[in-house]
Protein backbone atom coordinates (compact mmCIF):
# COMPACT_ATOMS: atom_id res chain seq x y z
CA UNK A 1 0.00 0.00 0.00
CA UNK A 2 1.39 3.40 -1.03
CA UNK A 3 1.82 5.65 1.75
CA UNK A 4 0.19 9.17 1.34
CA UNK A 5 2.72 10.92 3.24
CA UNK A 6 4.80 10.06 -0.49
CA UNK A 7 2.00 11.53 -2.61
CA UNK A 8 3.44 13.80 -5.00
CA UNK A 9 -0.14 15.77 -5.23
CA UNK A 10 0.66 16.54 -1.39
CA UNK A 11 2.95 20.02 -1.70
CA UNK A 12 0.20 21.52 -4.41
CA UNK A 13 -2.47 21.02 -2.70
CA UNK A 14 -0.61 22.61 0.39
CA UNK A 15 0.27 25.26 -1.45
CA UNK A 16 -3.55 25.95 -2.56
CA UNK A 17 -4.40 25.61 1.08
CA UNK A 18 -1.93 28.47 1.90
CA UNK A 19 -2.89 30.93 -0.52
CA UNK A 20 -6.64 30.12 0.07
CA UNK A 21 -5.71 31.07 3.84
CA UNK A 22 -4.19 34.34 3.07
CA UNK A 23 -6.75 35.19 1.37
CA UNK A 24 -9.14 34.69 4.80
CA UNK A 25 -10.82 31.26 4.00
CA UNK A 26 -11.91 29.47 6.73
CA UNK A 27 -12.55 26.44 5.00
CA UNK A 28 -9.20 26.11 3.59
CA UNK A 29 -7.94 26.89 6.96
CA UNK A 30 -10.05 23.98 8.51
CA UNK A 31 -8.86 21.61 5.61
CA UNK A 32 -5.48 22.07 6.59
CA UNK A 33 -6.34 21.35 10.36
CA UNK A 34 -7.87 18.14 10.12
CA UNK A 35 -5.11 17.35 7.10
CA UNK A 36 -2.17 17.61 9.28
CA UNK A 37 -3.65 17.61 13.36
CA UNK A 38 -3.82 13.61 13.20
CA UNK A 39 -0.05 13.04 12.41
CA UNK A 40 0.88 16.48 14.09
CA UNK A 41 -0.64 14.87 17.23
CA UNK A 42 1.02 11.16 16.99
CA UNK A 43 4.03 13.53 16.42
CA UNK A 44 3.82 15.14 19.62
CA UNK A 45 2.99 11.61 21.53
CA UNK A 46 6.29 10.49 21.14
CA UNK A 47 7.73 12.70 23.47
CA UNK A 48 6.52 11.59 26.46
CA UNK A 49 4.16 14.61 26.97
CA UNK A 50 -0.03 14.30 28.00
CA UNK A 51 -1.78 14.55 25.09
CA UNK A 52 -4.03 17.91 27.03
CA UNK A 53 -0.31 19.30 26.12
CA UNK A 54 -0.14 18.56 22.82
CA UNK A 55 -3.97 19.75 22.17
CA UNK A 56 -3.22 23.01 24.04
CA UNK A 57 0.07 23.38 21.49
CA UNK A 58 -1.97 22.60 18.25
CA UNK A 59 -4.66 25.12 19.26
CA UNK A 60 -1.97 27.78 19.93
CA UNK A 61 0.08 26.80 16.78
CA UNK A 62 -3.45 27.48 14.50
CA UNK A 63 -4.29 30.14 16.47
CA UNK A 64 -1.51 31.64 15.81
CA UNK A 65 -1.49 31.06 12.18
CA UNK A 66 -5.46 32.00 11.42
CA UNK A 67 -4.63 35.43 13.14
CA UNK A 68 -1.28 35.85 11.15
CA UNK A 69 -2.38 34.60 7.88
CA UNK A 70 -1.74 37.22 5.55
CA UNK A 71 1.79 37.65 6.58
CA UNK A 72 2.29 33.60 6.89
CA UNK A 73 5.62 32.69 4.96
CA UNK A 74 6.33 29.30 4.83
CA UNK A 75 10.45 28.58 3.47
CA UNK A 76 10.15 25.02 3.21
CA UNK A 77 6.55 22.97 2.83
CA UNK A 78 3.60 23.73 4.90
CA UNK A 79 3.98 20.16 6.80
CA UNK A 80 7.00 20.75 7.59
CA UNK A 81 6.59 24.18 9.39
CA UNK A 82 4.06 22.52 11.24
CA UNK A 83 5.46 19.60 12.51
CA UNK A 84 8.88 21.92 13.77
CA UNK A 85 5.89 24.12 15.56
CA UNK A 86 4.73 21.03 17.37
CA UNK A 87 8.54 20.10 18.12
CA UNK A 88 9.55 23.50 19.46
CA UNK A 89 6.13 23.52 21.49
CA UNK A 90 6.93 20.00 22.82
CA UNK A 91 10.82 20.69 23.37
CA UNK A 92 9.48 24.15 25.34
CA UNK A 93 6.92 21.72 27.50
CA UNK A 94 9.59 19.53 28.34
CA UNK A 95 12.30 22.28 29.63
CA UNK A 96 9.25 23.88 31.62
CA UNK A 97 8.74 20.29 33.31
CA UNK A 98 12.49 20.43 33.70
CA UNK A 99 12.55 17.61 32.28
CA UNK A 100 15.31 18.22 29.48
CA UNK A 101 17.84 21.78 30.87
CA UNK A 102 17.48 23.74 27.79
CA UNK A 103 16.14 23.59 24.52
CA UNK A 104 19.03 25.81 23.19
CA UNK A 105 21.32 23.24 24.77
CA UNK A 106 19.70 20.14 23.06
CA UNK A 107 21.85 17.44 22.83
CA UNK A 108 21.59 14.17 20.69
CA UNK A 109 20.11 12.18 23.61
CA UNK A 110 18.76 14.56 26.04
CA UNK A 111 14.87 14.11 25.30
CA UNK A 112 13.07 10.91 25.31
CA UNK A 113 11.89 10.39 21.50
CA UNK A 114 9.62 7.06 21.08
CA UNK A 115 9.92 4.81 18.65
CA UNK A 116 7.88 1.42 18.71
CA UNK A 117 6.65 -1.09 16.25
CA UNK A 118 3.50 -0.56 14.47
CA UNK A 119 0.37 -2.74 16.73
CA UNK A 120 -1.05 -2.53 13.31
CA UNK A 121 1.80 -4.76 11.10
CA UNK A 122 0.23 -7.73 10.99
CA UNK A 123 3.40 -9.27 9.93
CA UNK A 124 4.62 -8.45 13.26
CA UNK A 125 1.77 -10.05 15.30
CA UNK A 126 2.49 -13.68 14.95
CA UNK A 127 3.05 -15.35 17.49
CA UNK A 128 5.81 -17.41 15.57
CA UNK A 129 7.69 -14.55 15.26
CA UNK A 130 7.19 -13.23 18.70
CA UNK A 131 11.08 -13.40 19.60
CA UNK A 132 12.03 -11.52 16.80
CA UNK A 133 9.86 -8.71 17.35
CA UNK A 134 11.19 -8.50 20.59
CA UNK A 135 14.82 -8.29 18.89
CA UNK A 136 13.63 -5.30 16.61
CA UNK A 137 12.45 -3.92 19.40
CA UNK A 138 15.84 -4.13 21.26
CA UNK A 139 17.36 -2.53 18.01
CA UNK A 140 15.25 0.84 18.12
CA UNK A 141 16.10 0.81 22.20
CA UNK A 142 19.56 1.60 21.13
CA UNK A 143 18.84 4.60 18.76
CA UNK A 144 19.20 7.78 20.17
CA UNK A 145 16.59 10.27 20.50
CA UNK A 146 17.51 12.22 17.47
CA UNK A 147 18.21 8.60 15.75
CA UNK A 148 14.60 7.53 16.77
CA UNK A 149 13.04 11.18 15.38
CA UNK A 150 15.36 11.22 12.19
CA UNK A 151 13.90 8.22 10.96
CA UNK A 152 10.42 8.65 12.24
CA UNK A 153 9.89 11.75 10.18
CA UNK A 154 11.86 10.45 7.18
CA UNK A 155 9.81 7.01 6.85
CA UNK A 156 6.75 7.61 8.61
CA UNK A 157 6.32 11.07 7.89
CA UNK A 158 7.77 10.87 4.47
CA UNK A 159 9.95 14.48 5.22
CA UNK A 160 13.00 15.20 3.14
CA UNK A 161 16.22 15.60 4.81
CA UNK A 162 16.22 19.27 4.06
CA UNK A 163 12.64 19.43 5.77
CA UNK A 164 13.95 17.04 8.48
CA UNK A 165 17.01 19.17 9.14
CA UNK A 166 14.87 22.48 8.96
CA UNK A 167 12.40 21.01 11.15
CA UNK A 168 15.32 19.77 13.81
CA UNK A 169 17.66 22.86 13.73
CA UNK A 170 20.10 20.62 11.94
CA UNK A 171 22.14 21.09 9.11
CA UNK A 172 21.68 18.81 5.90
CA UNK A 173 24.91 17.25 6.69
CA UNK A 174 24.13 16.70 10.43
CA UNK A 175 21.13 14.51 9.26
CA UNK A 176 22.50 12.26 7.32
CA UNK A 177 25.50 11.81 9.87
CA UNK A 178 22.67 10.98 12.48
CA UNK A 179 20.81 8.37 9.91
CA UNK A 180 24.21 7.30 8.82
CA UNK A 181 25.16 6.26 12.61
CA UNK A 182 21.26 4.81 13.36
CA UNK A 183 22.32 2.48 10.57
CA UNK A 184 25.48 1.44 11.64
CA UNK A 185 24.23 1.20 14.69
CA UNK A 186 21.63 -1.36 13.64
CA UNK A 187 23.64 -3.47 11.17
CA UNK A 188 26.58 -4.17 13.92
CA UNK A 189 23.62 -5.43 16.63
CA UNK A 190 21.35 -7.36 14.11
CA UNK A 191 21.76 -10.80 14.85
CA UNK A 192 20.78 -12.17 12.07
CA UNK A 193 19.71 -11.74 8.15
CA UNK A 194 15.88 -12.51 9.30
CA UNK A 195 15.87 -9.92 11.89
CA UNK A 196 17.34 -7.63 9.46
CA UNK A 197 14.23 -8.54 6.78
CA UNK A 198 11.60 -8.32 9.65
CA UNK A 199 12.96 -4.74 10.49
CA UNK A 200 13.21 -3.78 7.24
CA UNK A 201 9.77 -4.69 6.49
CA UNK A 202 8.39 -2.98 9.96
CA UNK A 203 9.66 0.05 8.34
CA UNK A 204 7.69 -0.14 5.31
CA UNK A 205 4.77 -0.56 7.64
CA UNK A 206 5.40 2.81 9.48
């Protein structure tokens, strides 16, 4: 099944959207809501934050766009402004919890970023292959936060690396170097080649 975070329609459509907003229609402005608010929320989920946070950040995040539509400027593509909103608002929520000491001193492990396999990939859910899931799942335990989130936005949310690095306050470079290590990372502690096929296939699933 083709995923629609890949559909090339996606960034026209967006674009429509945006210019419809300027212009002061609600209607786009609700499309783009219930478009994005789904995945913007699972987003915010894996942070480890209540989900009253993350509702309280997408209302101020449209807010704030509805009331400074006309001036909106979007550099890179519409999703990807809003999903570094939701990360900034999340990253803010944690340092106010005191749970991570700065967001301007963010450091590749210093949030808690979750990554899990999909209770939807059926090829996953038999019970034959019950050890190995628990193997894959061992594998993403020893990402990194910034691993976990690099390859969460790139293969479930279907973001660029120039979107990923925009919406991580990365450079271009930096995000490949931090998919390059996940990598290595997961071919040295793959046991074996049918771990390495399950995994690959739970990320076609995402």
């Amino acid at each position: 099944m083709t995923n629609p975070s890949f559909d090339l329609r996606q960034p026209y459509e967006d674009q429509y959207l945006i210019q419809q907003i300027r212009s002061g229609d609600y209607t786009a402005f609700t499309q783009l809501y219930n478009k994005y608010a789904p995945a913007l929320t699972q987003y915010g989920l894996k942070f480890n934050v209540g989900l009253p946070v993350i509702e309280d950040s997408l209302h101020d995040i449209f807010v704030w766009i509805w009331a400074n539509r006309q001036k909106l400027e979007v550099r890179h593509s519409i999703k990807s402004y809003l999903f570094k909103s939701v990360r900034t608002s999340m990253l803010y929520a944690l340092e106010k919890t005191n749970k991570i000491r700065s967001i301007d001193q963010e450091e590749e492990n210093s949030y808690h970023f979750e990554l899990e396999l999909s209770p939807e990939g059926l090829v996953l859910q038999n019970e034959n292959l019950r050890l190995v899931r628990e193997q894959v799942a061992r594998l993403l335990d020893r990402l990194t936060a910034k691993q976990k989130e690099v390859i969460y936005l790139r293969y479930y949310e279907g973001l660029g690396f120039e979107d990923i690095a925009a919406n991580m306050n990365l450079s271009v470079k930096a995000c490949y170097k931090i998919m390059g290590r996940a990598i290595t990372t997961l071919r040295e502690n793959i046991p074996n080649s049918h771990v390495l096929l399950i995994f690959l296939l739970y990320l076609q699933q995402l």
